[in-house]
PDB file of N, CA and C in Angstrom:
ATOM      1  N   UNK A   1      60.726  94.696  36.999  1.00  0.00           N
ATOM      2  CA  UNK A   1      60.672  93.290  37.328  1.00  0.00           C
ATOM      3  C   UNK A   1      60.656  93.170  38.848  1.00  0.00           C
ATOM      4  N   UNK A   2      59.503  92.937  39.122  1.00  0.00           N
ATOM      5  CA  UNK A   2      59.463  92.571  40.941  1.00  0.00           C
ATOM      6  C   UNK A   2      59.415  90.846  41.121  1.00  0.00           C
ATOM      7  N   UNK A   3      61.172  90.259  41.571  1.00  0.00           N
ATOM      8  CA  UNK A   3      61.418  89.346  41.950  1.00  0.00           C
ATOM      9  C   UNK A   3      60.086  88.844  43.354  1.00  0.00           C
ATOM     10  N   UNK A   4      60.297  87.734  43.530  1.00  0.00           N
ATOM     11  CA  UNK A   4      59.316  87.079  43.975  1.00  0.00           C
ATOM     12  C   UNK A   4      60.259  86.821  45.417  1.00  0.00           C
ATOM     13  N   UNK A   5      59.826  86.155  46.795  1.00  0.00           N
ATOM     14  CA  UNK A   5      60.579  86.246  48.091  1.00  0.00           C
ATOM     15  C   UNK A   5      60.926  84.671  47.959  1.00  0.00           C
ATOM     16  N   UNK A   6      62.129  84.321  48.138  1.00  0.00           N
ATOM     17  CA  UNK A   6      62.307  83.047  48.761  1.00  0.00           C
ATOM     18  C   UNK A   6      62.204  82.639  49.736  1.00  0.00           C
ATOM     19  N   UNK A   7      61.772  81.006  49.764  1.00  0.00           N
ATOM     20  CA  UNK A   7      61.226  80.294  50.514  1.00  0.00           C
ATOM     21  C   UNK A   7      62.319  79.740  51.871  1.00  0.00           C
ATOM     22  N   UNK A   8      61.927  79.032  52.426  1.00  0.00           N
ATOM     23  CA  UNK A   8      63.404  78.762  53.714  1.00  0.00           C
ATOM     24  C   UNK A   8      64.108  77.782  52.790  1.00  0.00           C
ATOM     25  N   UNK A   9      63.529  76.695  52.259  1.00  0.00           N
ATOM     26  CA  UNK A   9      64.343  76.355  51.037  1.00  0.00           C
ATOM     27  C   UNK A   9      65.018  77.034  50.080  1.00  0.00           C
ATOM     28  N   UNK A  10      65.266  77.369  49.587  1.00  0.00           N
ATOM     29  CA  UNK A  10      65.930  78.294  48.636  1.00  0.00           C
ATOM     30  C   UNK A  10      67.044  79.134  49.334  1.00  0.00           C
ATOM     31  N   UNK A  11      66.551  79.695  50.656  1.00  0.00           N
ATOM     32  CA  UNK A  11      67.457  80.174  51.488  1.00  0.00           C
ATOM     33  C   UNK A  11      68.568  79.369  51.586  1.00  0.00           C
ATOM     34  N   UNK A  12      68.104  77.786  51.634  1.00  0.00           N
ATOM     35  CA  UNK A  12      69.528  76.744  52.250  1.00  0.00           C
ATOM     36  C   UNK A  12      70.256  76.476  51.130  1.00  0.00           C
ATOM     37  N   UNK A  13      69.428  76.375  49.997  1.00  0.00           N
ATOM     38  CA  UNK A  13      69.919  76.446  48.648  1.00  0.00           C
ATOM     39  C   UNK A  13      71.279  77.568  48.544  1.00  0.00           C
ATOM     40  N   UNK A  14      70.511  78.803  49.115  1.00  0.00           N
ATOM     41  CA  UNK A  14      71.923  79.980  48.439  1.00  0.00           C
ATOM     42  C   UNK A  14      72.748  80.169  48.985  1.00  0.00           C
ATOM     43  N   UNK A  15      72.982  79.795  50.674  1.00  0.00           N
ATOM     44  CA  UNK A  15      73.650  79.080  51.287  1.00  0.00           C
ATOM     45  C   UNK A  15      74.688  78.007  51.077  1.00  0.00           C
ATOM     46  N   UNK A  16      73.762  77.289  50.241  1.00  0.00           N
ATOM     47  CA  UNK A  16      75.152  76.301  50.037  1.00  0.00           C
ATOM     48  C   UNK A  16      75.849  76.897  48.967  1.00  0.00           C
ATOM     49  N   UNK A  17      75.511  77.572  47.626  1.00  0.00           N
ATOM     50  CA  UNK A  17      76.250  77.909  46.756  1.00  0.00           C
ATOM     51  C   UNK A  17      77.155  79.013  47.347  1.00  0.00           C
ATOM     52  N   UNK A  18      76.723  79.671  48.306  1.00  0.00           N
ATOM     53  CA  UNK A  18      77.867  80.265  49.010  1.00  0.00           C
ATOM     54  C   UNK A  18      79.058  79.798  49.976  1.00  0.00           C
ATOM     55  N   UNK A  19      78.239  78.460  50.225  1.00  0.00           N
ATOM     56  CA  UNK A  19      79.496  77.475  50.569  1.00  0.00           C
ATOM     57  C   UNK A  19      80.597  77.241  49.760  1.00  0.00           C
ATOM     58  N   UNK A  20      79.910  76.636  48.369  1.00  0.00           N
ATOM     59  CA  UNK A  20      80.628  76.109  47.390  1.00  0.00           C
ATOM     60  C   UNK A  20      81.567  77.366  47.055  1.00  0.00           C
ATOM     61  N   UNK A  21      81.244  78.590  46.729  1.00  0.00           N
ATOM     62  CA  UNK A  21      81.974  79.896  46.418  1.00  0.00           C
ATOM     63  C   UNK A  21      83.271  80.124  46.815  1.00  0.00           C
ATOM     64  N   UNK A  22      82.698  79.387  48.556  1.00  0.00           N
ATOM     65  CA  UNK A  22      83.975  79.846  49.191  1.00  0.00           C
ATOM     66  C   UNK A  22      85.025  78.863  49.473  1.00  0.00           C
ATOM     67  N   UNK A  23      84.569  77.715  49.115  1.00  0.00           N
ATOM     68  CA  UNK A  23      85.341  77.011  48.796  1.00  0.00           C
ATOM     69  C   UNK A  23      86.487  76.215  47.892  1.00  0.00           C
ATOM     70  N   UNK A  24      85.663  77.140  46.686  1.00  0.00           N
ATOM     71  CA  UNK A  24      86.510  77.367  45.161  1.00  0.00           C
ATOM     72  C   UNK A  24      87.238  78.943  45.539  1.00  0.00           C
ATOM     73  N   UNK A  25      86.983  79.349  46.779  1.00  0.00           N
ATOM     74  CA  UNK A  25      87.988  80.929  47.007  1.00  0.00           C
ATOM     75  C   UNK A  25      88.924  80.113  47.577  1.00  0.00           C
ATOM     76  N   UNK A  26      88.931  78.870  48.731  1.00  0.00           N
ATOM     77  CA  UNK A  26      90.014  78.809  48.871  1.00  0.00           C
ATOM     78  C   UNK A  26      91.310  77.762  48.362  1.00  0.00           C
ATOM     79  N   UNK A  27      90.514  77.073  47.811  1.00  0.00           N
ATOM     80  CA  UNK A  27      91.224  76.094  46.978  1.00  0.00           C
ATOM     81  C   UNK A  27      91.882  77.072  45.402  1.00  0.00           C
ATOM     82  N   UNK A  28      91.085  78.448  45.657  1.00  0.00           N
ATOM     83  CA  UNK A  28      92.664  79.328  44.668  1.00  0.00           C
ATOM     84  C   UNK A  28      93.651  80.008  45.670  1.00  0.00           C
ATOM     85  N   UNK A  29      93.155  79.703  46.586  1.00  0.00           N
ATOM     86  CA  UNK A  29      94.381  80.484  47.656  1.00  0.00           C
ATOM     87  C   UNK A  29      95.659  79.260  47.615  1.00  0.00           C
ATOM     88  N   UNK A  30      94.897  78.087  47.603  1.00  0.00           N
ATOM     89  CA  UNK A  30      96.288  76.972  47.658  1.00  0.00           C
ATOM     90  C   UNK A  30      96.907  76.515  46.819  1.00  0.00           C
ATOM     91  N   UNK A  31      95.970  76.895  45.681  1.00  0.00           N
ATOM     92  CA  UNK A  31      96.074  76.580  44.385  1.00  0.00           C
ATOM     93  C   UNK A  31      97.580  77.443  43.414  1.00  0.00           C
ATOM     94  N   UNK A  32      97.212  78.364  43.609  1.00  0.00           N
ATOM     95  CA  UNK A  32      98.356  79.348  43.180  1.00  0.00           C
ATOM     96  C   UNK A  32      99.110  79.561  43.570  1.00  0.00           C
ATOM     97  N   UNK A  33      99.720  79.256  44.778  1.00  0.00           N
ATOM     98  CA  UNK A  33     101.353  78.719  45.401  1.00  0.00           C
ATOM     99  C   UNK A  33     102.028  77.817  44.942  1.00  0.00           C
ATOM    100  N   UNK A  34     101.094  76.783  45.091  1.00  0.00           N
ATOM    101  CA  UNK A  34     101.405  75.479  44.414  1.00  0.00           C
ATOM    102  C   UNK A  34     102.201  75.685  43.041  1.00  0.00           C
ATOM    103  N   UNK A  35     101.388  76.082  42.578  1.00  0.00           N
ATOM    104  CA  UNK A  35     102.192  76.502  40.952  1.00  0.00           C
ATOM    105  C   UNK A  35     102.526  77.572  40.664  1.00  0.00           C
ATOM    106  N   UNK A  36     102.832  78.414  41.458  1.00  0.00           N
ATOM    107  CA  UNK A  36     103.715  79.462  41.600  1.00  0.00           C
ATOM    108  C   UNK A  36     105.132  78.804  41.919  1.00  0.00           C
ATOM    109  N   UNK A  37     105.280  77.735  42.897  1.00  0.00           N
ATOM    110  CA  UNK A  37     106.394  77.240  43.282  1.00  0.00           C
ATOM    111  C   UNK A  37     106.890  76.555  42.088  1.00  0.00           C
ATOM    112  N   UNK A  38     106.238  75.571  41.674  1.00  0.00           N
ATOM    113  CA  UNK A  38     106.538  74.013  40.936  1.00  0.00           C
ATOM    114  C   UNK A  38     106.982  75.036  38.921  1.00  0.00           C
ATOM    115  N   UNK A  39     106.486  76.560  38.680  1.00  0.00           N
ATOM    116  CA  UNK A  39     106.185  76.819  37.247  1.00  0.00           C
ATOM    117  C   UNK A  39     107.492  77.792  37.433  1.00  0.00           C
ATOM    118  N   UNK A  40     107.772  78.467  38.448  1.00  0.00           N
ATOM    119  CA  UNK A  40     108.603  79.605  38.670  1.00  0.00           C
ATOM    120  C   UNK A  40     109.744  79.782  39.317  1.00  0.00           C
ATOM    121  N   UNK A  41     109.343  79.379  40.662  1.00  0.00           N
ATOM    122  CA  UNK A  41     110.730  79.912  41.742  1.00  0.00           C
ATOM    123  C   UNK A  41     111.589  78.216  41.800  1.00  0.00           C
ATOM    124  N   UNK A  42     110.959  76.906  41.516  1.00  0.00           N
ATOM    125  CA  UNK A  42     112.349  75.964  41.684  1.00  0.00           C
ATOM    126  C   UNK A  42     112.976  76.133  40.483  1.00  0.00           C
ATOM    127  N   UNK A  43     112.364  76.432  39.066  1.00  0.00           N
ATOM    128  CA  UNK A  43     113.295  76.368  37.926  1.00  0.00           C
ATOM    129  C   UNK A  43     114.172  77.915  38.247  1.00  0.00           C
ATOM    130  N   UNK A  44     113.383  78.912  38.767  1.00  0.00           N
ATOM    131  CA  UNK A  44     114.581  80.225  38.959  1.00  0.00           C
ATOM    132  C   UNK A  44     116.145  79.704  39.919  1.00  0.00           C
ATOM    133  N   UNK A  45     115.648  79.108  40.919  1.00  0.00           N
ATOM    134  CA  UNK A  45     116.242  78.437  41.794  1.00  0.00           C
ATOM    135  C   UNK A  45     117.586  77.910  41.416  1.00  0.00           C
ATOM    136  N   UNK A  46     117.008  76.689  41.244  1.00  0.00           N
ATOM    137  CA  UNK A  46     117.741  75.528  40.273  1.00  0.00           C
ATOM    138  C   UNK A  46     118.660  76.350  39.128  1.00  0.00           C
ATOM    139  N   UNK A  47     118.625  77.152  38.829  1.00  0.00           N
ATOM    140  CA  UNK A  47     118.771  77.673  37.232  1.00  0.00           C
ATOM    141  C   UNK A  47     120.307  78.532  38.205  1.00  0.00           C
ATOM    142  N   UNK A  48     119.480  79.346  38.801  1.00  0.00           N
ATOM    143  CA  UNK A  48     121.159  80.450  39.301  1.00  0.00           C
ATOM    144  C   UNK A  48     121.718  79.332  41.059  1.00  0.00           C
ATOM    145  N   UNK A  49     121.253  78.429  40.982  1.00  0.00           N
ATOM    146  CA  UNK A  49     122.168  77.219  41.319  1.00  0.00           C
ATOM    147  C   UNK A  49     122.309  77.592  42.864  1.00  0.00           C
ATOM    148  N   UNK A  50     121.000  78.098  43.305  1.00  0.00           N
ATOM    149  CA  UNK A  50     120.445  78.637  44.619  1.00  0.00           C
ATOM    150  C   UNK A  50     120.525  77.427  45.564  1.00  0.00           C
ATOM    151  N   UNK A  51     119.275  76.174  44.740  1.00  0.00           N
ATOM    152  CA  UNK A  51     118.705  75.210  45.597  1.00  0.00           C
ATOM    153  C   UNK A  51     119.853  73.883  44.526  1.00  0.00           C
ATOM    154  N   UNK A  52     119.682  72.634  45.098  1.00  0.00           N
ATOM    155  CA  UNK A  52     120.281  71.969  44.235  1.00  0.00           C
ATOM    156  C   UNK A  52     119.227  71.396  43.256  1.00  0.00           C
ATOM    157  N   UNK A  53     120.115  70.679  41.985  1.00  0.00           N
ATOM    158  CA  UNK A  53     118.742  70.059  41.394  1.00  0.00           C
ATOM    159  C   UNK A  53     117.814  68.987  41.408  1.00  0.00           C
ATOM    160  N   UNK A  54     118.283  68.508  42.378  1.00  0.00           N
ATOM    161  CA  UNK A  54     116.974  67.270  42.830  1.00  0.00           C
ATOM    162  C   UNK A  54     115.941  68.202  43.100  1.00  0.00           C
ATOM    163  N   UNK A  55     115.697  69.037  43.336  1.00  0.00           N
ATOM    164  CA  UNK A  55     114.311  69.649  43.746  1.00  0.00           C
ATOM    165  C   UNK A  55     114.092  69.789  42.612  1.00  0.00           C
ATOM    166  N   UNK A  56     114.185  69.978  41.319  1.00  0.00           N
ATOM    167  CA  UNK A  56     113.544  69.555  40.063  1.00  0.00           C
ATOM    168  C   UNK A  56     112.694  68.594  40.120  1.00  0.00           C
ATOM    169  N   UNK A  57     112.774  67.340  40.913  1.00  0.00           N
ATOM    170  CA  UNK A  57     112.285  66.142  40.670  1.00  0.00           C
ATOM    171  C   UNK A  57     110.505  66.508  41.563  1.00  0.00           C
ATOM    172  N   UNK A  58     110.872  67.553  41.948  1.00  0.00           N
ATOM    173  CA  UNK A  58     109.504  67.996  42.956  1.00  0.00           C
ATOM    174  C   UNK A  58     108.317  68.199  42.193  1.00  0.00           C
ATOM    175  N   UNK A  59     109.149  68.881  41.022  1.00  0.00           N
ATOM    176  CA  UNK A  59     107.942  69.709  40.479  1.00  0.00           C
ATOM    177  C   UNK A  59     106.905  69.149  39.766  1.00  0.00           C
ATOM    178  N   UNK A  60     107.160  67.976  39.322  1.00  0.00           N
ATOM    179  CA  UNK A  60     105.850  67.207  38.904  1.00  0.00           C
ATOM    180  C   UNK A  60     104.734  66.561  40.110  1.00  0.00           C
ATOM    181  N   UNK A  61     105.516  66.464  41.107  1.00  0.00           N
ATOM    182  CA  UNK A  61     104.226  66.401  42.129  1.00  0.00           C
ATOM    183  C   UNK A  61     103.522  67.604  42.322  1.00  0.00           C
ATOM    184  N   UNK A  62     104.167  68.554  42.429  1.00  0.00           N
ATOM    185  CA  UNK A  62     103.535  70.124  42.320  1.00  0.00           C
ATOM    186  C   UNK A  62     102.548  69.993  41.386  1.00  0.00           C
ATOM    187  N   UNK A  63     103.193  69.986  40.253  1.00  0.00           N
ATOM    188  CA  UNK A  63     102.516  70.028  39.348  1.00  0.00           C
ATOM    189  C   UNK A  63     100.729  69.198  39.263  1.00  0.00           C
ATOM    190  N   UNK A  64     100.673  68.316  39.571  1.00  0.00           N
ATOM    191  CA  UNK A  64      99.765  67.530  39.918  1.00  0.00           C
ATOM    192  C   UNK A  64      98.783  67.997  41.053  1.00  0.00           C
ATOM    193  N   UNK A  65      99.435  68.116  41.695  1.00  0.00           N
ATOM    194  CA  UNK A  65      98.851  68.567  43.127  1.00  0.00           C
ATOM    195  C   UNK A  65      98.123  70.476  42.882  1.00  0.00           C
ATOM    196  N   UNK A  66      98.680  70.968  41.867  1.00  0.00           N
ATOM    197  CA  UNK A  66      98.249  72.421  41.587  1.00  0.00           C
ATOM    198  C   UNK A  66      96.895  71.749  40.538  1.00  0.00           C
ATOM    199  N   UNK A  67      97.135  70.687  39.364  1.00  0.00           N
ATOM    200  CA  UNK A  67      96.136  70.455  38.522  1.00  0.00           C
ATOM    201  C   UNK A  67      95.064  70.045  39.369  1.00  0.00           C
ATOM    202  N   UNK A  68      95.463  69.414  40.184  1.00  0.00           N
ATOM    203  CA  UNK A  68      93.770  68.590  41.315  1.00  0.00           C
ATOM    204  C   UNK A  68      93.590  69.744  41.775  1.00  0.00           C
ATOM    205  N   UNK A  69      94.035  70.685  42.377  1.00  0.00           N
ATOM    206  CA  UNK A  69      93.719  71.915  42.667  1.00  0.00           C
ATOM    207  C   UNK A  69      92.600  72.772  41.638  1.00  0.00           C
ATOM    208  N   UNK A  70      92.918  72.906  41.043  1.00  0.00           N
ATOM    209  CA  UNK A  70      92.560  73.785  39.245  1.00  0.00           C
ATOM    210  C   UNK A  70      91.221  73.088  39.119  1.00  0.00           C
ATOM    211  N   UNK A  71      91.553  71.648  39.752  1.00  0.00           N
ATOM    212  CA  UNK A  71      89.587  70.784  38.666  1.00  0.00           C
ATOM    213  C   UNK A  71      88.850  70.981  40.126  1.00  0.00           C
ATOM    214  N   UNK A  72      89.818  71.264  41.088  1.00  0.00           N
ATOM    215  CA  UNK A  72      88.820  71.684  42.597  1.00  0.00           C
ATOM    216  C   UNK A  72      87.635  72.961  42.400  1.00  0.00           C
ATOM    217  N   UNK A  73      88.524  73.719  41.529  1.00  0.00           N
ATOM    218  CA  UNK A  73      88.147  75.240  41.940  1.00  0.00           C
ATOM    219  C   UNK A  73      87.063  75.338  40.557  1.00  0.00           C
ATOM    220  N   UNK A  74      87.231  74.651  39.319  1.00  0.00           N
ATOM    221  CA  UNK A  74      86.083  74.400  38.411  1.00  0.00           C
ATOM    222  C   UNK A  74      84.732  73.870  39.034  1.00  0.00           C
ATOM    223  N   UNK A  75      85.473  72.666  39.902  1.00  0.00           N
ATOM    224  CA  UNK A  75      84.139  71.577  40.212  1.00  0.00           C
ATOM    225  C   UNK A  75      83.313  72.937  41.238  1.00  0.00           C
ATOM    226  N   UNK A  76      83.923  72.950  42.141  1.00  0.00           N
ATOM    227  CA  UNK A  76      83.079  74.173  43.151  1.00  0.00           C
ATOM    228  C   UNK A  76      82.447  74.921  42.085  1.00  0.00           C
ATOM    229  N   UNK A  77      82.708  75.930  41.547  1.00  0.00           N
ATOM    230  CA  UNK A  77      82.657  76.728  40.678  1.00  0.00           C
ATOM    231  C   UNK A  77      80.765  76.257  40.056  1.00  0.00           C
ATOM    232  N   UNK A  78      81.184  75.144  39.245  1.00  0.00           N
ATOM    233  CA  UNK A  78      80.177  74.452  39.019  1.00  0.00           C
ATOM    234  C   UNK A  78      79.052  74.121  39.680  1.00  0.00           C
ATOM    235  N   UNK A  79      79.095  73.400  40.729  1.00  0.00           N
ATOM    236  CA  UNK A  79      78.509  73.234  41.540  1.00  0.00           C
ATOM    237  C   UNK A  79      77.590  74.015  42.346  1.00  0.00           C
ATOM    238  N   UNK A  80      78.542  75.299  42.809  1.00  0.00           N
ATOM    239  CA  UNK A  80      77.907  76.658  42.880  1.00  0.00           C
ATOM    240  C   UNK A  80      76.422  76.990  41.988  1.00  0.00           C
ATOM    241  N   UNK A  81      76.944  76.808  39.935  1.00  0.00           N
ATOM    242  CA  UNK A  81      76.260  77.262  39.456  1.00  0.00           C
ATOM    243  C   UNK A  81      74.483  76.537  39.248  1.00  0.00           C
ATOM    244  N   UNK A  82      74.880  75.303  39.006  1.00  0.00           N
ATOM    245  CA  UNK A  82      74.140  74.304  39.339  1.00  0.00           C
ATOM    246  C   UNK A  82      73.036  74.376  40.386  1.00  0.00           C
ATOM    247  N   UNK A  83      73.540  74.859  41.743  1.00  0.00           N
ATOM    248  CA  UNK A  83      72.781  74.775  42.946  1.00  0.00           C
ATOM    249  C   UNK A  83      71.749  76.075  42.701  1.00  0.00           C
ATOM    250  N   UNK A  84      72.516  77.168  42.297  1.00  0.00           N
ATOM    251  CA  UNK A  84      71.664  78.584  42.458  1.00  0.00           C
ATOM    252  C   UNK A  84      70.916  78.528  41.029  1.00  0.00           C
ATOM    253  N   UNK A  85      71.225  77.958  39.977  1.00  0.00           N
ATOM    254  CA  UNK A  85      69.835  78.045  38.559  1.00  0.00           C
ATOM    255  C   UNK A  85      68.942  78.094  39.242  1.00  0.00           C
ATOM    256  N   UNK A  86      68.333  76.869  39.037  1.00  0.00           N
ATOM    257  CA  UNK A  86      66.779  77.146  39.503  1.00  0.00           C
ATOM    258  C   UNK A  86      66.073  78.120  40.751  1.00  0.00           C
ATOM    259  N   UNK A  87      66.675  78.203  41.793  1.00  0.00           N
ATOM    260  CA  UNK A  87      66.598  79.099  42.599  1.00  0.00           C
ATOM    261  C   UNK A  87      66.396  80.696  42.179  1.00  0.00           C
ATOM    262  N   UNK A  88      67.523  80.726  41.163  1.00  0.00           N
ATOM    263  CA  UNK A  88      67.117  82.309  40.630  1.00  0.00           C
ATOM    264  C   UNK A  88      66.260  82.334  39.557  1.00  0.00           C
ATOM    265  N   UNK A  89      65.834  81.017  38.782  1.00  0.00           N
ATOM    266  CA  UNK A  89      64.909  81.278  37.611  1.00  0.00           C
ATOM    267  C   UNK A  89      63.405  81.168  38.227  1.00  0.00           C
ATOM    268  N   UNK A  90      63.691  80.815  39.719  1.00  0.00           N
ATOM    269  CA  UNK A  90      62.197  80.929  40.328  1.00  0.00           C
ATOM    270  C   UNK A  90      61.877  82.459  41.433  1.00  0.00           C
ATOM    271  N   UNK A  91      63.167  82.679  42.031  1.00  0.00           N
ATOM    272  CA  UNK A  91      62.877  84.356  42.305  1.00  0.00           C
ATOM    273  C   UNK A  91      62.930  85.403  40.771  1.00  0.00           C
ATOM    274  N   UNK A  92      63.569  85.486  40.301  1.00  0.00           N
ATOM    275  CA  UNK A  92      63.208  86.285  39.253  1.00  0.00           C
ATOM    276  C   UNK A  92      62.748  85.257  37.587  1.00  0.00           C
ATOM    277  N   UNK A  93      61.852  85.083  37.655  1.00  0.00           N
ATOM    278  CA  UNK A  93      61.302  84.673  36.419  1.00  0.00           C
ATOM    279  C   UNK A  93      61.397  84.625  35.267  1.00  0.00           C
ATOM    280  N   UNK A  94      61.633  86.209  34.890  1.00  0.00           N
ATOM    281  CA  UNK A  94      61.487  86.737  33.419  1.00  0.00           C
ATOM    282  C   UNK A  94      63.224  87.369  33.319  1.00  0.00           C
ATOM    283  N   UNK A  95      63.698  87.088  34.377  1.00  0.00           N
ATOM    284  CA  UNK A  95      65.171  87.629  34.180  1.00  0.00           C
ATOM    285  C   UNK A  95      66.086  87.380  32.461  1.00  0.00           C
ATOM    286  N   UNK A  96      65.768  86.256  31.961  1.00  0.00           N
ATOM    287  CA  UNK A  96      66.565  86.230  30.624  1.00  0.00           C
ATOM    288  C   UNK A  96      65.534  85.958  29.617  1.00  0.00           C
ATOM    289  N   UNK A  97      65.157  87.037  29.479  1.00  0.00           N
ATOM    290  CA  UNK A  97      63.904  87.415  28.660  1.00  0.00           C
ATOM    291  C   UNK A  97      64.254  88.633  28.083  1.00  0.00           C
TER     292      UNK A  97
END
């Protein structure tokens, strides 16, 4: 299968899905603290009576703030995939064949 050369379009095209890539890389970098904190270390916390328990009351903003996180890193994700289809069903053609 000899893929075909892309155009300067297509170039900006894969470009951006490499935008988007890296932008669903870092929205899991913030993403997984977030609820690492709010799922794990305040209930460990709280529990052997480390922190007090009003910081319980945190964790549903966490919580929230990790889920908008989570539909961040789908939507990119998506978006990504979206941008590069056609781009690759026009350099390689017969690829899912």
């Amino acid at each position: 299968m000899d893929p075909f050369a892309p155009t300067a379009g297509e170039w900006n095209e894969i470009a951006r899905s490499i935008t988007f890539l890296t932008l669903a890389l870092i929205s899991a970098f913030l993403t997984g603290p977030v609820f690492l904190v709010a799922h794990a270390i305040i209930p460990s916390a709280v529990d052997s009576k480390t922190i007090s328990n009003k910081f319980n009351k945190l964790r549903p903003m966490l919580y929230l703030i990790g889920f908008v996180g989570l539909g961040s890193i789908i939507t990119f994700f998506l978006l990504a995939f979206f941008n590069i289809y056609p781009v690759l069903e026009r350099i390689y053609p017969s690829f899912w064949q």
